[in-house]
PDB file of N, CA and C in Angstrom:
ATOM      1  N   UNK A   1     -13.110  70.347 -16.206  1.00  0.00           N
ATOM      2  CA  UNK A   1     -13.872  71.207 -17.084  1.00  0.00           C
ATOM      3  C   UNK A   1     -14.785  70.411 -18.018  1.00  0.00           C
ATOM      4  N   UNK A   2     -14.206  69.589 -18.471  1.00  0.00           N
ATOM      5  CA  UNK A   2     -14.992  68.622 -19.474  1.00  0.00           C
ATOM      6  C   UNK A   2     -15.801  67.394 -18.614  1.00  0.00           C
ATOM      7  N   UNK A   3     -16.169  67.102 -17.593  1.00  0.00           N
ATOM      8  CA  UNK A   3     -16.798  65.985 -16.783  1.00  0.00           C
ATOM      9  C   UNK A   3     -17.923  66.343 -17.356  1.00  0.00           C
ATOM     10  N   UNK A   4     -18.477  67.846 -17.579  1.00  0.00           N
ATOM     11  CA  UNK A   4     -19.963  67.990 -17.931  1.00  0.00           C
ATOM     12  C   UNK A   4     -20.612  66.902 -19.102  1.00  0.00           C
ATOM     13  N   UNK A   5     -19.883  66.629 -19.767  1.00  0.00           N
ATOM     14  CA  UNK A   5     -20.090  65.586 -21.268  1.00  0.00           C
ATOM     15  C   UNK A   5     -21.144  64.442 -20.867  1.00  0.00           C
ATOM     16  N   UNK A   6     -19.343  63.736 -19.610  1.00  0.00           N
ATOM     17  CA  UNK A   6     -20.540  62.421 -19.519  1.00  0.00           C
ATOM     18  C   UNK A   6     -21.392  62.692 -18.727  1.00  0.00           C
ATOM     19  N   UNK A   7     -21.381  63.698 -17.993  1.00  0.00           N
ATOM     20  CA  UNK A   7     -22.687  63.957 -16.599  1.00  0.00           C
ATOM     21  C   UNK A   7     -23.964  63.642 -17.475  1.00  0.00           C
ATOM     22  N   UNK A   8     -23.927  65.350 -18.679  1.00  0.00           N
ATOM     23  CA  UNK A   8     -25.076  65.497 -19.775  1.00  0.00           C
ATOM     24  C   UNK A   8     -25.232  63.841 -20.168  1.00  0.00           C
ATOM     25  N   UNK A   9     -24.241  63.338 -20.941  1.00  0.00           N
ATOM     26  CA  UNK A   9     -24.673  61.781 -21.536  1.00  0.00           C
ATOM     27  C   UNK A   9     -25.406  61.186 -20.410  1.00  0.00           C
ATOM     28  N   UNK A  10     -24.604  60.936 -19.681  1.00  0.00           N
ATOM     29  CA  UNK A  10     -26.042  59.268 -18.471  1.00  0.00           C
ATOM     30  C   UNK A  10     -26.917  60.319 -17.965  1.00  0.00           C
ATOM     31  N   UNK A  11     -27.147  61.070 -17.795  1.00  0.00           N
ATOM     32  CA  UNK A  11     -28.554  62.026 -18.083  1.00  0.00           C
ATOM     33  C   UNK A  11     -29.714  61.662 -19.336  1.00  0.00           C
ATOM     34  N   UNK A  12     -28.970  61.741 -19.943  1.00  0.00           N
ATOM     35  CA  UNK A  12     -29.946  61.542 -21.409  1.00  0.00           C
ATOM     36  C   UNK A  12     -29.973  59.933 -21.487  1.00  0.00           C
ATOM     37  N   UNK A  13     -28.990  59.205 -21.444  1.00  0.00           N
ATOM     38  CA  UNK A  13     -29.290  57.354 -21.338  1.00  0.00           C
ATOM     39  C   UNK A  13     -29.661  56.989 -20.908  1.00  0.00           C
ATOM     40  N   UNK A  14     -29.221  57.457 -19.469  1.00  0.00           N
ATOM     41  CA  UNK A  14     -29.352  56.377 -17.935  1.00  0.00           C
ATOM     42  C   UNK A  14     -28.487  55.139 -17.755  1.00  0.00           C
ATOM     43  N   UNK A  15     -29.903  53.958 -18.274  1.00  0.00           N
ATOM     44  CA  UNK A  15     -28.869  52.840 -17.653  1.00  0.00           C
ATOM     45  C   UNK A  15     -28.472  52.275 -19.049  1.00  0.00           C
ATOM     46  N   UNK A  16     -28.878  52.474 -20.382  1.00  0.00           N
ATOM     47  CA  UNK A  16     -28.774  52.575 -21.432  1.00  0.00           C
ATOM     48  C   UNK A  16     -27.182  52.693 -21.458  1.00  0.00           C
ATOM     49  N   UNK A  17     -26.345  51.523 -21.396  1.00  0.00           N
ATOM     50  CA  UNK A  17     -24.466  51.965 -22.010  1.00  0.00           C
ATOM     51  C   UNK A  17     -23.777  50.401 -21.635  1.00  0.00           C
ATOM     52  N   UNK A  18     -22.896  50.521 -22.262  1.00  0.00           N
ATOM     53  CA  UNK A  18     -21.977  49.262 -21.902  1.00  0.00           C
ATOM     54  C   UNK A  18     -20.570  49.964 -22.159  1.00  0.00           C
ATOM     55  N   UNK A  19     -19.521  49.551 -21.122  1.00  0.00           N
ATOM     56  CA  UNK A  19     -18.474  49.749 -20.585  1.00  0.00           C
ATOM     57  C   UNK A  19     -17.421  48.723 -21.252  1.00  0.00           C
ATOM     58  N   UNK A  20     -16.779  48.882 -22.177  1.00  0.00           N
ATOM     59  CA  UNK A  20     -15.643  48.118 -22.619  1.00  0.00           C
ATOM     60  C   UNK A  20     -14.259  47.672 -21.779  1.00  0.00           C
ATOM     61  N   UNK A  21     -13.972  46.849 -22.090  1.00  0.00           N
ATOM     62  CA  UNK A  21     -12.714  46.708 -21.210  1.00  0.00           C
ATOM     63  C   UNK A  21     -11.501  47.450 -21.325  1.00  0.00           C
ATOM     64  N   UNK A  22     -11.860  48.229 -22.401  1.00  0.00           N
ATOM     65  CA  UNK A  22     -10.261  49.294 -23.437  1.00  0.00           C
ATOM     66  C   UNK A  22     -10.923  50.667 -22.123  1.00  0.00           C
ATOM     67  N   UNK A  23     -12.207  50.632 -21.518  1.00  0.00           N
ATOM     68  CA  UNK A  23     -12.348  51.588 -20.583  1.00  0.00           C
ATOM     69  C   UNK A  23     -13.244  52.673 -21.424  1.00  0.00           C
ATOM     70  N   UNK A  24     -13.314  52.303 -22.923  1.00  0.00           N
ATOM     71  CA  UNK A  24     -14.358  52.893 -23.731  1.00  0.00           C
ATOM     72  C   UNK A  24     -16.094  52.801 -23.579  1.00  0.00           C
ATOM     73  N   UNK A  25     -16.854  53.788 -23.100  1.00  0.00           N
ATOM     74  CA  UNK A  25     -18.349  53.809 -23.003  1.00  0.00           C
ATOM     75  C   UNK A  25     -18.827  54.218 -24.157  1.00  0.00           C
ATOM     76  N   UNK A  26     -19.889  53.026 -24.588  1.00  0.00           N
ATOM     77  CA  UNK A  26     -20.642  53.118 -25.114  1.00  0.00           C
ATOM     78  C   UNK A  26     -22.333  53.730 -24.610  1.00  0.00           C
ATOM     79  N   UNK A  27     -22.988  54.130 -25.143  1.00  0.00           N
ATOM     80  CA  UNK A  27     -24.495  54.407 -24.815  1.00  0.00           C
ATOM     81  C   UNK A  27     -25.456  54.596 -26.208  1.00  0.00           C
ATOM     82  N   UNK A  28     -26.492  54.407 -25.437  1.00  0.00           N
ATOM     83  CA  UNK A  28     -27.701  54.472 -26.318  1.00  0.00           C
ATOM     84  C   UNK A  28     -28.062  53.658 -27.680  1.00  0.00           C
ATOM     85  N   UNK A  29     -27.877  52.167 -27.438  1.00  0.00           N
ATOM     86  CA  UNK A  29     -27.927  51.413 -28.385  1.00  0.00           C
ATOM     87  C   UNK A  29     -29.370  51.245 -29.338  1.00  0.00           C
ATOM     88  N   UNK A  30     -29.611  51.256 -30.239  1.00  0.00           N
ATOM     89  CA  UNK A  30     -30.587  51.258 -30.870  1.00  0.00           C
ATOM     90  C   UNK A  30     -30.548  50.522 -32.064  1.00  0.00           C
ATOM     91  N   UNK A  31     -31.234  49.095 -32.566  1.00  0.00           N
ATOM     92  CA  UNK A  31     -31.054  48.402 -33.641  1.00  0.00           C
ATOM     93  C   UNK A  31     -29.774  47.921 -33.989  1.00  0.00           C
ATOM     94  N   UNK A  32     -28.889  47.635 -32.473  1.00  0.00           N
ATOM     95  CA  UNK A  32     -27.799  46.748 -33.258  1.00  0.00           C
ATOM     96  C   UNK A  32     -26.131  48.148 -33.107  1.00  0.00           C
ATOM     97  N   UNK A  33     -26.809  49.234 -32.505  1.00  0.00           N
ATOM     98  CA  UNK A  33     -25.890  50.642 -32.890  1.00  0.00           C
ATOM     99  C   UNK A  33     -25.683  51.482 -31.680  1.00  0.00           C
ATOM    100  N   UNK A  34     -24.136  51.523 -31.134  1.00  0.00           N
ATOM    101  CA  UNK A  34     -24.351  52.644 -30.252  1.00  0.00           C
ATOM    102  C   UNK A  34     -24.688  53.685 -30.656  1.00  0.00           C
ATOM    103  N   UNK A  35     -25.050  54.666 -30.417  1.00  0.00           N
ATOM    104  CA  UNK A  35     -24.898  56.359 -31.061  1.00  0.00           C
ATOM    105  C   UNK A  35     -24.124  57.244 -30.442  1.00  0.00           C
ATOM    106  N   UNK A  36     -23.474  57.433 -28.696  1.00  0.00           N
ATOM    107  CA  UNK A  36     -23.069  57.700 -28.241  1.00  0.00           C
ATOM    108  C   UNK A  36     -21.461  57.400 -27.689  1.00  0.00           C
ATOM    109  N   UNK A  37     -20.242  57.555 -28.055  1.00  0.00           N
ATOM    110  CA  UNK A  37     -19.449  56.582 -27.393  1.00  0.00           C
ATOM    111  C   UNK A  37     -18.238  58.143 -27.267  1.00  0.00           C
ATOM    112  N   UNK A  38     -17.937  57.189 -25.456  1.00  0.00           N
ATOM    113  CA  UNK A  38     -16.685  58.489 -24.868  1.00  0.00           C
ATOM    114  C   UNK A  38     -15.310  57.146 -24.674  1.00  0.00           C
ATOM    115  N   UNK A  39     -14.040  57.568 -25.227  1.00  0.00           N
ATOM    116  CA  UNK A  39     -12.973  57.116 -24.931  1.00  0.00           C
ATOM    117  C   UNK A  39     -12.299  57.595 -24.180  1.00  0.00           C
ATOM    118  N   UNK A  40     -11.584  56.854 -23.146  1.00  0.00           N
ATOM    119  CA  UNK A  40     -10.719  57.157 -21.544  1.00  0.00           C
ATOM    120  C   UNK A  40      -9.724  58.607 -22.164  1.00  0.00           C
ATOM    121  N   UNK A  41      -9.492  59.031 -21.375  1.00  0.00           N
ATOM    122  CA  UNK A  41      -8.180  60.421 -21.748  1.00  0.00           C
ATOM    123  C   UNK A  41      -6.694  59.527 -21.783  1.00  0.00           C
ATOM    124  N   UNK A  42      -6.045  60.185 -22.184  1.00  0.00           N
ATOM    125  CA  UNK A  42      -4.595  60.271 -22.254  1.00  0.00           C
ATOM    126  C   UNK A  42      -4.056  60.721 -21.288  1.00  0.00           C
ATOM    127  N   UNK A  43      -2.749  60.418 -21.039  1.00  0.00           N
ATOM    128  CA  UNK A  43      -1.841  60.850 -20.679  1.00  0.00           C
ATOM    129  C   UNK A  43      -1.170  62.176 -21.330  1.00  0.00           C
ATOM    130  N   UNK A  44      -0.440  62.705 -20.498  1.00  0.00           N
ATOM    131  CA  UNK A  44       0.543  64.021 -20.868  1.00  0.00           C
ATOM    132  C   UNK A  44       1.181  63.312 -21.603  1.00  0.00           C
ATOM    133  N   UNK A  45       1.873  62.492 -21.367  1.00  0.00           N
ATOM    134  CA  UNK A  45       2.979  61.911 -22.216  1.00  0.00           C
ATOM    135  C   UNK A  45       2.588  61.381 -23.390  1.00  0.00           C
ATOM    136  N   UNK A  46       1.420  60.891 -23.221  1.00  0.00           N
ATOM    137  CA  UNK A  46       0.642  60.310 -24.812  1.00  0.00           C
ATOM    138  C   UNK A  46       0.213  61.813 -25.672  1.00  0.00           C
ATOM    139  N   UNK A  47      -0.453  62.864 -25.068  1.00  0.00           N
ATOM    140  CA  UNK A  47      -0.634  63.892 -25.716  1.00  0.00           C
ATOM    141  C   UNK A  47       0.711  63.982 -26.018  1.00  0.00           C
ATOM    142  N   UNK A  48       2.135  64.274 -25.695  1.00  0.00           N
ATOM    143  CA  UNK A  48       3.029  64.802 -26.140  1.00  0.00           C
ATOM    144  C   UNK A  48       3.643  63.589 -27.556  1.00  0.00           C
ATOM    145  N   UNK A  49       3.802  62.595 -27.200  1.00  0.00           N
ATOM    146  CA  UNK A  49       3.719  61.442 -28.273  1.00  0.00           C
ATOM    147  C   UNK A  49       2.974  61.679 -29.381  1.00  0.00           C
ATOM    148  N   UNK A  50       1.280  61.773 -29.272  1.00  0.00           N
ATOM    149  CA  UNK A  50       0.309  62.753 -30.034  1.00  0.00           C
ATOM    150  C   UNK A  50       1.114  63.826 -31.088  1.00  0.00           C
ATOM    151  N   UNK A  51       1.396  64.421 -30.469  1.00  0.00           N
ATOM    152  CA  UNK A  51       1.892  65.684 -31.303  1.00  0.00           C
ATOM    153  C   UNK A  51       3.006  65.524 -32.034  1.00  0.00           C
ATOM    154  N   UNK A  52       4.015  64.913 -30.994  1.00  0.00           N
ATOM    155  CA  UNK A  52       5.472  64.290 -32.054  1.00  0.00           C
ATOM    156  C   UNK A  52       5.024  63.959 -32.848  1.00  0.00           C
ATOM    157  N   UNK A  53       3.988  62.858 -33.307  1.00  0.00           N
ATOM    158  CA  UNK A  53       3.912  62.104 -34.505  1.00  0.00           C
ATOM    159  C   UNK A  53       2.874  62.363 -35.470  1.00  0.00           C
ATOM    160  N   UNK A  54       2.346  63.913 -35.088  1.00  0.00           N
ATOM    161  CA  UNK A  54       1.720  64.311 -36.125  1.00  0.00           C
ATOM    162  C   UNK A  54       2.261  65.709 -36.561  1.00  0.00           C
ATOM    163  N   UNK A  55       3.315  66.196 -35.871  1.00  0.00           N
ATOM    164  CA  UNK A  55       3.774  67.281 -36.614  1.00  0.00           C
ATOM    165  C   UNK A  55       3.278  68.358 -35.917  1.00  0.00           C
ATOM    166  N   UNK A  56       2.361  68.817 -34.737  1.00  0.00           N
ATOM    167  CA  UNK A  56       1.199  69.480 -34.455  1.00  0.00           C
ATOM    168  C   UNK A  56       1.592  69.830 -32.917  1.00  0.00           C
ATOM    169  N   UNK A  57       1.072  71.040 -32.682  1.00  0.00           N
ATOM    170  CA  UNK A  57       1.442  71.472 -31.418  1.00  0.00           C
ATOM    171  C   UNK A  57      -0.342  72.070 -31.316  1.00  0.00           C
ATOM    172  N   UNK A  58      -0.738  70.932 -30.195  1.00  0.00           N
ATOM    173  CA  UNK A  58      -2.307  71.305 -29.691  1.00  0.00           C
ATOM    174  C   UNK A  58      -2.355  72.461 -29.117  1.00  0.00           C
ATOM    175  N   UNK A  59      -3.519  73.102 -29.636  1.00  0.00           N
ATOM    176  CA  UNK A  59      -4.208  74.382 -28.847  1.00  0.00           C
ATOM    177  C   UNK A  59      -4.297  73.863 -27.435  1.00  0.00           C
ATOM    178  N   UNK A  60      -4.001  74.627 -26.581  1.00  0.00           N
ATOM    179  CA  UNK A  60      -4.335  74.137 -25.157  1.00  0.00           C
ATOM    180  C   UNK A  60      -5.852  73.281 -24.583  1.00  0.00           C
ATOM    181  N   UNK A  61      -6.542  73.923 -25.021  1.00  0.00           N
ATOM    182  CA  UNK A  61      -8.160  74.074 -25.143  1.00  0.00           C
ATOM    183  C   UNK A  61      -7.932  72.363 -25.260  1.00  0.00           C
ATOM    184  N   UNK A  62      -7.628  71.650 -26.799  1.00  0.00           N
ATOM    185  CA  UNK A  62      -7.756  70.668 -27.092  1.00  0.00           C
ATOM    186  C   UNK A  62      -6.488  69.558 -26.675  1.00  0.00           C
ATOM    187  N   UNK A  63      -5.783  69.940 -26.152  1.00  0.00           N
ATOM    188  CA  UNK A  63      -5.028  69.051 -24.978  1.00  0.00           C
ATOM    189  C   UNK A  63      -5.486  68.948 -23.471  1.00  0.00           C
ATOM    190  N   UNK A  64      -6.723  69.622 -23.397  1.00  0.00           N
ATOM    191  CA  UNK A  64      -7.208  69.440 -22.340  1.00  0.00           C
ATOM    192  C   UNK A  64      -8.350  68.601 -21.980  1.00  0.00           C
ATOM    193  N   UNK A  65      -8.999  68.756 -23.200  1.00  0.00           N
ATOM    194  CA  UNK A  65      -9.994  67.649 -23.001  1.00  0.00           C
ATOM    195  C   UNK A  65      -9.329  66.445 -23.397  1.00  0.00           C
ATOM    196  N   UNK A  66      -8.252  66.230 -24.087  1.00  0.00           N
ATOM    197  CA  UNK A  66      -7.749  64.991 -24.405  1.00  0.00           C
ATOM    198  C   UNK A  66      -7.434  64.015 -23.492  1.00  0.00           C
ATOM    199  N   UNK A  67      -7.023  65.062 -21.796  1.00  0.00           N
ATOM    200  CA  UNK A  67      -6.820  64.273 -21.046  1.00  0.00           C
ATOM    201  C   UNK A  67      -7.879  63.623 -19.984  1.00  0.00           C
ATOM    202  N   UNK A  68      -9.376  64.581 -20.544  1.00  0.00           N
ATOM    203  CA  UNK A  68     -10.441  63.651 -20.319  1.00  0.00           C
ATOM    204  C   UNK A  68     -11.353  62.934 -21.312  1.00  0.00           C
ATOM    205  N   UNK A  69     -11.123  62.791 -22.560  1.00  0.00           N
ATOM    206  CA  UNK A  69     -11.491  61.918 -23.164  1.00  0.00           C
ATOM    207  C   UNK A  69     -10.565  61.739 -24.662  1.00  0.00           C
ATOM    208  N   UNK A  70     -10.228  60.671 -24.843  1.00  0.00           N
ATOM    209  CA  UNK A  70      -9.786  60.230 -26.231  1.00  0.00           C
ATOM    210  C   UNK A  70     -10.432  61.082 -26.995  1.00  0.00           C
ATOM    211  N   UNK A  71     -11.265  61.529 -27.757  1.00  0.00           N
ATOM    212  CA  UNK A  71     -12.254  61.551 -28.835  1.00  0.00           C
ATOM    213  C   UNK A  71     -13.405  61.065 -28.311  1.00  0.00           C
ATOM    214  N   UNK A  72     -14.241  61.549 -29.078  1.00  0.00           N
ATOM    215  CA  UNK A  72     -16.149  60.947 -28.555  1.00  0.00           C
ATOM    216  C   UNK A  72     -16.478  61.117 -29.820  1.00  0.00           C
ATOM    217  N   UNK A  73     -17.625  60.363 -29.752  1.00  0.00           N
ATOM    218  CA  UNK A  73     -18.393  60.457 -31.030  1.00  0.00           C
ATOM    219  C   UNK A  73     -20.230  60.995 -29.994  1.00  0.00           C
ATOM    220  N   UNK A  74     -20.787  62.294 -30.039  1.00  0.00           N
ATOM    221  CA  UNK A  74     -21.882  62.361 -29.447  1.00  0.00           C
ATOM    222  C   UNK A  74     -23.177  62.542 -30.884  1.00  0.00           C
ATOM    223  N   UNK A  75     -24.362  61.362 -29.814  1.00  0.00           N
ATOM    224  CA  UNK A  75     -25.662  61.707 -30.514  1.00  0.00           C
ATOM    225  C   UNK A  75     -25.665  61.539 -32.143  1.00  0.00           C
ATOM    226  N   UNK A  76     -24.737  60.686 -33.160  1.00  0.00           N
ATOM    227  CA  UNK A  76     -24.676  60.358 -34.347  1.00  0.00           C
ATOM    228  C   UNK A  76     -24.211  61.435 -35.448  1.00  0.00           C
ATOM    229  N   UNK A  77     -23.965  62.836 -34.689  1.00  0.00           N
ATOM    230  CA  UNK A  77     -23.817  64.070 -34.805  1.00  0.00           C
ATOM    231  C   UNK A  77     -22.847  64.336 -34.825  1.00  0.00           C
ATOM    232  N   UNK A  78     -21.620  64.435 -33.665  1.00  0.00           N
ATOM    233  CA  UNK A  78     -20.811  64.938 -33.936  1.00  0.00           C
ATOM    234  C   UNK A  78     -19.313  64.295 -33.537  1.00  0.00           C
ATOM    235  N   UNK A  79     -18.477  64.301 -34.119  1.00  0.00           N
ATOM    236  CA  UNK A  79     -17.172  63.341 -33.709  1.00  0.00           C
ATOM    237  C   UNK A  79     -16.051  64.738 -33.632  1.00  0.00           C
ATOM    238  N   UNK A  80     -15.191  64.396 -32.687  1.00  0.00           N
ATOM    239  CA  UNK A  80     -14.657  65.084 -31.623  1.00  0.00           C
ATOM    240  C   UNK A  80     -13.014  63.764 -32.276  1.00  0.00           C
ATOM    241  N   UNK A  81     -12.065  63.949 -32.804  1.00  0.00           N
ATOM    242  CA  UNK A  81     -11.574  63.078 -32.996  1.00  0.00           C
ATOM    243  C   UNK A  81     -10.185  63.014 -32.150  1.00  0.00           C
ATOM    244  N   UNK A  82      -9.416  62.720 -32.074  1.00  0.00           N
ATOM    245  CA  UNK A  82      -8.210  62.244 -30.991  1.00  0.00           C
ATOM    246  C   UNK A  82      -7.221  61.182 -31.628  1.00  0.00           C
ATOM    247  N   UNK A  83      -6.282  61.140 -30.480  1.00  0.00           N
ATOM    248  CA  UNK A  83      -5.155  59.617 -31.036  1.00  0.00           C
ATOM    249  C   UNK A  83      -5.968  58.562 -31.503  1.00  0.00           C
ATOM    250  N   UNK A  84      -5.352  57.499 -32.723  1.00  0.00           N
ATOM    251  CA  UNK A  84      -6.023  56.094 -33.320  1.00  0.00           C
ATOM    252  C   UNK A  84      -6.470  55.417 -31.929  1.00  0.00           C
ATOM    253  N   UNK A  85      -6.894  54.437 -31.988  1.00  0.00           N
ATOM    254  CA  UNK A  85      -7.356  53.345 -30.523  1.00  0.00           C
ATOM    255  C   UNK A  85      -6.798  52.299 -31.462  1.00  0.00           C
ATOM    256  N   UNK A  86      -5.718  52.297 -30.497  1.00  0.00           N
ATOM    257  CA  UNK A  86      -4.508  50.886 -30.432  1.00  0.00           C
ATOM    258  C   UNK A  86      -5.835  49.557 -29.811  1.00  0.00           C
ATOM    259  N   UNK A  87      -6.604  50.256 -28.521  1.00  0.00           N
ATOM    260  CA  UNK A  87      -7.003  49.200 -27.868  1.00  0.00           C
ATOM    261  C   UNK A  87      -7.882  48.773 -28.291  1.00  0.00           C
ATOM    262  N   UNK A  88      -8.126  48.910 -29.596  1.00  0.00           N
ATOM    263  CA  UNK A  88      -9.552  47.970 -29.840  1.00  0.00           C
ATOM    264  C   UNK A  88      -8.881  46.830 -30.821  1.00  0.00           C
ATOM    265  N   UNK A  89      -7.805  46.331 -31.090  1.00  0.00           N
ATOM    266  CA  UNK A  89      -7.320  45.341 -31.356  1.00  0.00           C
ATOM    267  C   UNK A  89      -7.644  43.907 -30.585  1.00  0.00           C
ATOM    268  N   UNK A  90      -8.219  43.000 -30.991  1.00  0.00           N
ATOM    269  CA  UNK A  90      -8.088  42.415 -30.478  1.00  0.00           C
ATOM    270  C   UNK A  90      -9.822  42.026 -29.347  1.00  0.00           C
ATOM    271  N   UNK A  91     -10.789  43.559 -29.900  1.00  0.00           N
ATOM    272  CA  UNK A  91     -12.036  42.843 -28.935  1.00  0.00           C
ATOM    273  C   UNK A  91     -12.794  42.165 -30.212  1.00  0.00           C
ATOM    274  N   UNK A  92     -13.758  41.215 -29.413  1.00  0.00           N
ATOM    275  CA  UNK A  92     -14.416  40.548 -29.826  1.00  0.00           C
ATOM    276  C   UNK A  92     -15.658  41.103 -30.991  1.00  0.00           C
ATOM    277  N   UNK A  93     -16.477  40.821 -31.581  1.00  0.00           N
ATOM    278  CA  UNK A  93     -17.722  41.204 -32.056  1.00  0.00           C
ATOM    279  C   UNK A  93     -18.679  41.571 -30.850  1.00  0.00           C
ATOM    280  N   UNK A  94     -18.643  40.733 -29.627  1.00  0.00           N
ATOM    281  CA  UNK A  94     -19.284  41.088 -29.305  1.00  0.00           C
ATOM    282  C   UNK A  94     -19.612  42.254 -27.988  1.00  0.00           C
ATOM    283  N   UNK A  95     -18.370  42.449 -27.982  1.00  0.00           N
ATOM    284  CA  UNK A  95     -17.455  43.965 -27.120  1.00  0.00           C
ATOM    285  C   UNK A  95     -17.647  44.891 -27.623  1.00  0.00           C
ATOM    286  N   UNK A  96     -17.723  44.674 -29.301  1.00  0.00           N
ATOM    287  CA  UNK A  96     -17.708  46.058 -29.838  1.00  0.00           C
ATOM    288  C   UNK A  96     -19.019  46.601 -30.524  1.00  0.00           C
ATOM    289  N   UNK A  97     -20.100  45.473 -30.471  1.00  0.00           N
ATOM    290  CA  UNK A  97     -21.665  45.880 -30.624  1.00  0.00           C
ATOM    291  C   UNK A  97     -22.513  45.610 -29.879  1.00  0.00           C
TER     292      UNK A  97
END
């Protein structure tokens, strides 16, 4: 249901993105700045972890896209937020701009 996101995104970029090794896409860099960035989905079991440890029982709706994307941040506009990112511990400066 949610594939439409990144279809729409590399539509609007193209070849404009860099691919992290945490499996996080970036796009549309401009002056030093992505503006665009989609994080890998979760697991069931991480959504259910998710919820244990926040007290919270997800609307379906939003356990569903979770399991196609972490959180996104689209177009400088709008953030879509999700579990912390454990995996960005540990990248470089230059992984992460």
């Amino acid at each position: 249901m949610y594939k439409f996101i990144k279809q729409e995104i590399e539509n609007v970029y193209k070849d404009d993105y860099k691919r992290l090794r945490t499996k996080t896409v970036l796009y549309g860099e401009l002056e030093g700045r992505w503006h665009t960035q989609l994080h890998p989905g979760l697991t069931t079991d991480e959504i259910k972890q998710f919820e244990a440890r926040t007290g919270t029982q997800f609307p379906l709706a939003y356990k569903e896209f979770l399991t196609f994307y972490n959180g996104c941040y689209l177009f400088d506009l709008l953030r879509m937020g999700g579990k912390e990112l454990d995996s960005y511990k540990g990248l470089s400066i230059e992984e992460t701009t």
